[in-house]
C-alpha atoms as a PDB file:
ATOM      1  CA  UNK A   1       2.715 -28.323  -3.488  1.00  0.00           C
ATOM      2  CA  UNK A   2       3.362 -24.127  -3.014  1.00  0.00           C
ATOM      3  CA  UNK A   3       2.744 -22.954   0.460  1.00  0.00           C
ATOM      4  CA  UNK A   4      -0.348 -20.925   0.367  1.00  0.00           C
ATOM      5  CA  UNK A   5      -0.153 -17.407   0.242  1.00  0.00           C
ATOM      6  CA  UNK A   6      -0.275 -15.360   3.324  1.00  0.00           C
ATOM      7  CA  UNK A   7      -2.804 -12.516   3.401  1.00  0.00           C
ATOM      8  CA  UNK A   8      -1.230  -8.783   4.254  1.00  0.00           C
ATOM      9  CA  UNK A   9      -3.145  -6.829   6.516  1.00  0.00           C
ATOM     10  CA  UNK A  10      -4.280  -3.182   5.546  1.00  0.00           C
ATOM     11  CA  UNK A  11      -5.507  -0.632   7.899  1.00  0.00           C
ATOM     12  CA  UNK A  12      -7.447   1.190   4.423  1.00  0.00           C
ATOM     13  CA  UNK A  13      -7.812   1.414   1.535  1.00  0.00           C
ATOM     14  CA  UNK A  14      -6.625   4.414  -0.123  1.00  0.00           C
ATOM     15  CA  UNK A  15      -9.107   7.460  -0.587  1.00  0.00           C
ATOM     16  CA  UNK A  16      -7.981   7.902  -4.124  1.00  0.00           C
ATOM     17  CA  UNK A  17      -6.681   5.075  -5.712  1.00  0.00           C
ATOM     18  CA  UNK A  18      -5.838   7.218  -9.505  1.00  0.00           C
ATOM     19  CA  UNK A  19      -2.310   9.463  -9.132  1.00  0.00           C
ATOM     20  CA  UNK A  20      -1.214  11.610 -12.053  1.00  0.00           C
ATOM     21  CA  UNK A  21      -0.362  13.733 -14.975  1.00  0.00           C
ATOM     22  CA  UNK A  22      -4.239  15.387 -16.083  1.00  0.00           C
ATOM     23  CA  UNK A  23      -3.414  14.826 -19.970  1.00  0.00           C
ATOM     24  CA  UNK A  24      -2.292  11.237 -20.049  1.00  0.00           C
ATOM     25  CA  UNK A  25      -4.657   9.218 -22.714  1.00  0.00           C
ATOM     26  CA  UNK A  26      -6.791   6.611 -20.858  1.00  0.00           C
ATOM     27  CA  UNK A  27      -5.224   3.673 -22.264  1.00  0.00           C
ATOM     28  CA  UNK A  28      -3.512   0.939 -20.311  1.00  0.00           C
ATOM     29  CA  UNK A  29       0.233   1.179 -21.614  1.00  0.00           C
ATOM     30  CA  UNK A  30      -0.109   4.489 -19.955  1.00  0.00           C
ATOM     31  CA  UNK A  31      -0.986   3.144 -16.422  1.00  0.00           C
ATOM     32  CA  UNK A  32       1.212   1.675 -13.673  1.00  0.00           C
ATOM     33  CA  UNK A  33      -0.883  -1.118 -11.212  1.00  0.00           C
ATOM     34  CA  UNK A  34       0.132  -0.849  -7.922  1.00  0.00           C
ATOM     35  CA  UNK A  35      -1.316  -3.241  -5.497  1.00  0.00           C
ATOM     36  CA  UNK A  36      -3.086  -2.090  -1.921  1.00  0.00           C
ATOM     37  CA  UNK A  37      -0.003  -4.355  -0.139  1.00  0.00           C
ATOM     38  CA  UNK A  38       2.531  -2.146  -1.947  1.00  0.00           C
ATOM     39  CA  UNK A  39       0.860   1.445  -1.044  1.00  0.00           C
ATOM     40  CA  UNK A  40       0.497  -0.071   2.014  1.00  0.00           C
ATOM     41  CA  UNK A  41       4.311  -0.391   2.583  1.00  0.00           C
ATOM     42  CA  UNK A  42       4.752   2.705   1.362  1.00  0.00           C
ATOM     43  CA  UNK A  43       2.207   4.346   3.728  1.00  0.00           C
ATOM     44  CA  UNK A  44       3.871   2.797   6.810  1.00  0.00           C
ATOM     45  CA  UNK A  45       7.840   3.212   5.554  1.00  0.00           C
ATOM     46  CA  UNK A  46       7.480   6.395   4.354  1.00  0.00           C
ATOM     47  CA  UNK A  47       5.016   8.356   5.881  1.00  0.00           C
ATOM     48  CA  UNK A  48       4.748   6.406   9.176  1.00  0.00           C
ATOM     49  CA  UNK A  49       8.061   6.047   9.595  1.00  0.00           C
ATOM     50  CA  UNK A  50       8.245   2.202  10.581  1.00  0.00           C
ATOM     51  CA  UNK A  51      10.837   0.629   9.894  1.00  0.00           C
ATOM     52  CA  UNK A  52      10.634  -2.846   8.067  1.00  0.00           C
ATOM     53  CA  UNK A  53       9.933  -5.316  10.731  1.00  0.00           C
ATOM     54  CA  UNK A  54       7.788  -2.266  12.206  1.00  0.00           C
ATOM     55  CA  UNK A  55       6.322  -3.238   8.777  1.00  0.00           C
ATOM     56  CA  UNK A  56       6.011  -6.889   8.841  1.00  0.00           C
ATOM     57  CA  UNK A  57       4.728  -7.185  12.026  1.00  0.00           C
ATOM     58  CA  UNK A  58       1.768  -4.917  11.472  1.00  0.00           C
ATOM     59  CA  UNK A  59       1.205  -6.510   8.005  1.00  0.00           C
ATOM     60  CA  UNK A  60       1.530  -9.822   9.701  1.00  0.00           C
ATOM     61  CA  UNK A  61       4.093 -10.979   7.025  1.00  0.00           C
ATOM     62  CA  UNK A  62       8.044 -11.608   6.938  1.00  0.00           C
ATOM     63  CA  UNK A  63      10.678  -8.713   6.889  1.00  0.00           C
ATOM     64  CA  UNK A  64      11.934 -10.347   3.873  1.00  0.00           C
ATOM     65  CA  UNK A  65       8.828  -9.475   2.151  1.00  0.00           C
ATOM     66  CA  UNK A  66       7.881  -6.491   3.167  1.00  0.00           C
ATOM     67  CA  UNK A  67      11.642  -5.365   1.754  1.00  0.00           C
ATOM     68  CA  UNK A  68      10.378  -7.015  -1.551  1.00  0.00           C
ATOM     69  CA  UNK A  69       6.878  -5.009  -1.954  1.00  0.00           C
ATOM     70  CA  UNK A  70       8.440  -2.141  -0.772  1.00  0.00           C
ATOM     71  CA  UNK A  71      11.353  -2.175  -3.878  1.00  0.00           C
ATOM     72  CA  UNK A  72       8.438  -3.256  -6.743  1.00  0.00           C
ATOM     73  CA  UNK A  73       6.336  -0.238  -4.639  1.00  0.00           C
ATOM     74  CA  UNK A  74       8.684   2.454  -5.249  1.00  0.00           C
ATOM     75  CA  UNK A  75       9.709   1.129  -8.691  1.00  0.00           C
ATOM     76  CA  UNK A  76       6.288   1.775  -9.874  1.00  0.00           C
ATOM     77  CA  UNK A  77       6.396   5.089  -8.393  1.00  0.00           C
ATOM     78  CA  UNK A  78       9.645   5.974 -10.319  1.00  0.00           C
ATOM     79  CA  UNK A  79       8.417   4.801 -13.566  1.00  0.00           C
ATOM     80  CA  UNK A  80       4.700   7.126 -12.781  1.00  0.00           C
ATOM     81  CA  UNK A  81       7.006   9.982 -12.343  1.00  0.00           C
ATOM     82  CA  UNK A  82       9.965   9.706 -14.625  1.00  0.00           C
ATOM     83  CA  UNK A  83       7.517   8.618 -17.377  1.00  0.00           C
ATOM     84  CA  UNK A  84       4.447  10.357 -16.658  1.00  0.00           C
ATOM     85  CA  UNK A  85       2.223   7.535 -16.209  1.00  0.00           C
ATOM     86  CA  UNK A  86      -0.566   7.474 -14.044  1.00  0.00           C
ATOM     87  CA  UNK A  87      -0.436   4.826 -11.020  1.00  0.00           C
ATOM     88  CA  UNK A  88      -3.611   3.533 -10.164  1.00  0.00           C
ATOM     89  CA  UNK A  89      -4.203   1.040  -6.934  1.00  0.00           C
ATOM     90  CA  UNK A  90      -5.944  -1.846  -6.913  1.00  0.00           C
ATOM     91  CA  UNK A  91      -6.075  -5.684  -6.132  1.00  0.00           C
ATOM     92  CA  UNK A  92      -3.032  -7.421  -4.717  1.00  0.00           C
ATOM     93  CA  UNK A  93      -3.749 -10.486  -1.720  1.00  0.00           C
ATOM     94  CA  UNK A  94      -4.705  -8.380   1.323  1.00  0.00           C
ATOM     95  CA  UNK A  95      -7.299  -8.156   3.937  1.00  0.00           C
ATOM     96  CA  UNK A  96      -8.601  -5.184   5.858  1.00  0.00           C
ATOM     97  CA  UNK A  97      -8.133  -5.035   9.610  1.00  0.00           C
ATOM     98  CA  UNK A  98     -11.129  -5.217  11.610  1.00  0.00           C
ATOM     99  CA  UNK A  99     -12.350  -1.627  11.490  1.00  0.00           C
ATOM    100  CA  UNK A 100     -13.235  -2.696   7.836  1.00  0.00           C
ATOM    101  CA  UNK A 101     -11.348   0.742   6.421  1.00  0.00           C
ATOM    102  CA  UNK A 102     -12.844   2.892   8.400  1.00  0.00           C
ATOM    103  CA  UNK A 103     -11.097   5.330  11.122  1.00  0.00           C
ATOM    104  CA  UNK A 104     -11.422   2.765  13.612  1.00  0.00           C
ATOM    105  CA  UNK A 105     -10.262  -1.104  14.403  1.00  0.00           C
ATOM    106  CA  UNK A 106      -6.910  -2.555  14.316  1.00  0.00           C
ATOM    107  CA  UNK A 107      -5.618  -0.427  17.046  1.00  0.00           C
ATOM    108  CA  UNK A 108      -1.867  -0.970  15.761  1.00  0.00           C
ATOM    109  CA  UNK A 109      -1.352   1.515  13.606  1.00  0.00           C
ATOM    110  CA  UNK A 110      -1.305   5.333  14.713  1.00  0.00           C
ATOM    111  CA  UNK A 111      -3.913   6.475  12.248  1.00  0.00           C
ATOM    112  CA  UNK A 112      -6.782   4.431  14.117  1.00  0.00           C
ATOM    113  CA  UNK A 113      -5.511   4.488  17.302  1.00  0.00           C
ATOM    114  CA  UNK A 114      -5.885   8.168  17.302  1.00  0.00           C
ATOM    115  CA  UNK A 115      -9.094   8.096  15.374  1.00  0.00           C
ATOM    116  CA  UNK A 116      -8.019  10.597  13.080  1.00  0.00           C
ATOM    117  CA  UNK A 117      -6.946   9.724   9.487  1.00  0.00           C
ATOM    118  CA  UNK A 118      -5.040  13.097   9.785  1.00  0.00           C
ATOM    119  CA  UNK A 119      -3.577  12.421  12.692  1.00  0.00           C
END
C-alpha cells in the first residue's frame, strides 16, 4: 500500500492565477497547469529568498521534494515563456495555513508576519 500523500502548506493563494501573452487562443494545448505547491516554491525560492529546507520546513514537506516541485515549477515557466503559452494556477494537494489566505495566520512566513502582502 502507497504512503499517503502529505499535504503542502500555502500561505495564499495567488491573486491572479492566469500569466501571459494577450493573443494566445483559449484552447488548452495553449496553456501550461501549474499547481498552487509549485508557485508556492517559487514564491518562497525566488522571491523570498529561502533556501530549500527554508522551503520544506515552512511547507511542512521534505527538502527532497521541495527540490522536485521547484524543477517541474520552473520548467513550466520556461515552456510559458519560450513558447508563449499562458500558465494558469490551479489544483495540486495543498492546504492553506490558518489565516485561510488572507494577510494574516501562519506567522512563518514574512508576508503575514508583517501583515502586509507588499511587505
Amino acid at each position: 500500500m502507497p504512503r499517503p500523500m502529505k499535504w503542502r502548506r500555502v500561505c495564499s493563494l495567488p491573486e491572479s492565477n492566469r500569466f501571459g501573452p494577450l493573443n494566445t487562443p483559449a484552447d488548452v494545448e495553449h496553456f501550461v497547469m501549474m499547481t498552487v505547491d509549485e508557485y508556492e516554491t517559487i514564491r518562497l525560492i525566488d522571491l523570498e529568498g529561502l533556501n530549500q529546507e527554508e522551503c520544506a520546513n515552512q511547507m511542512n514537506i521534505a527538502r527532497t521534494t521541495v527540490q522536485g516541485i521547484y524543477n517541474e515549477a520552473r520548467k513550466k515557466i520556461a515552456e510559458s515563456l519560450v513558447n508563449g503559452k499562458v500558465l494558469r494556477i490551479e489544483g495540486g494537494n495543498y492546504e492553506l495555513c490558518e489565516g485561510n489566505g488572507q494577510n494574516f495566520g501562519c506567522g512563518r512566513c514574512r508576508r503575514h508576519r508583517f501583515g502586509n502582502k507588499s511587505e
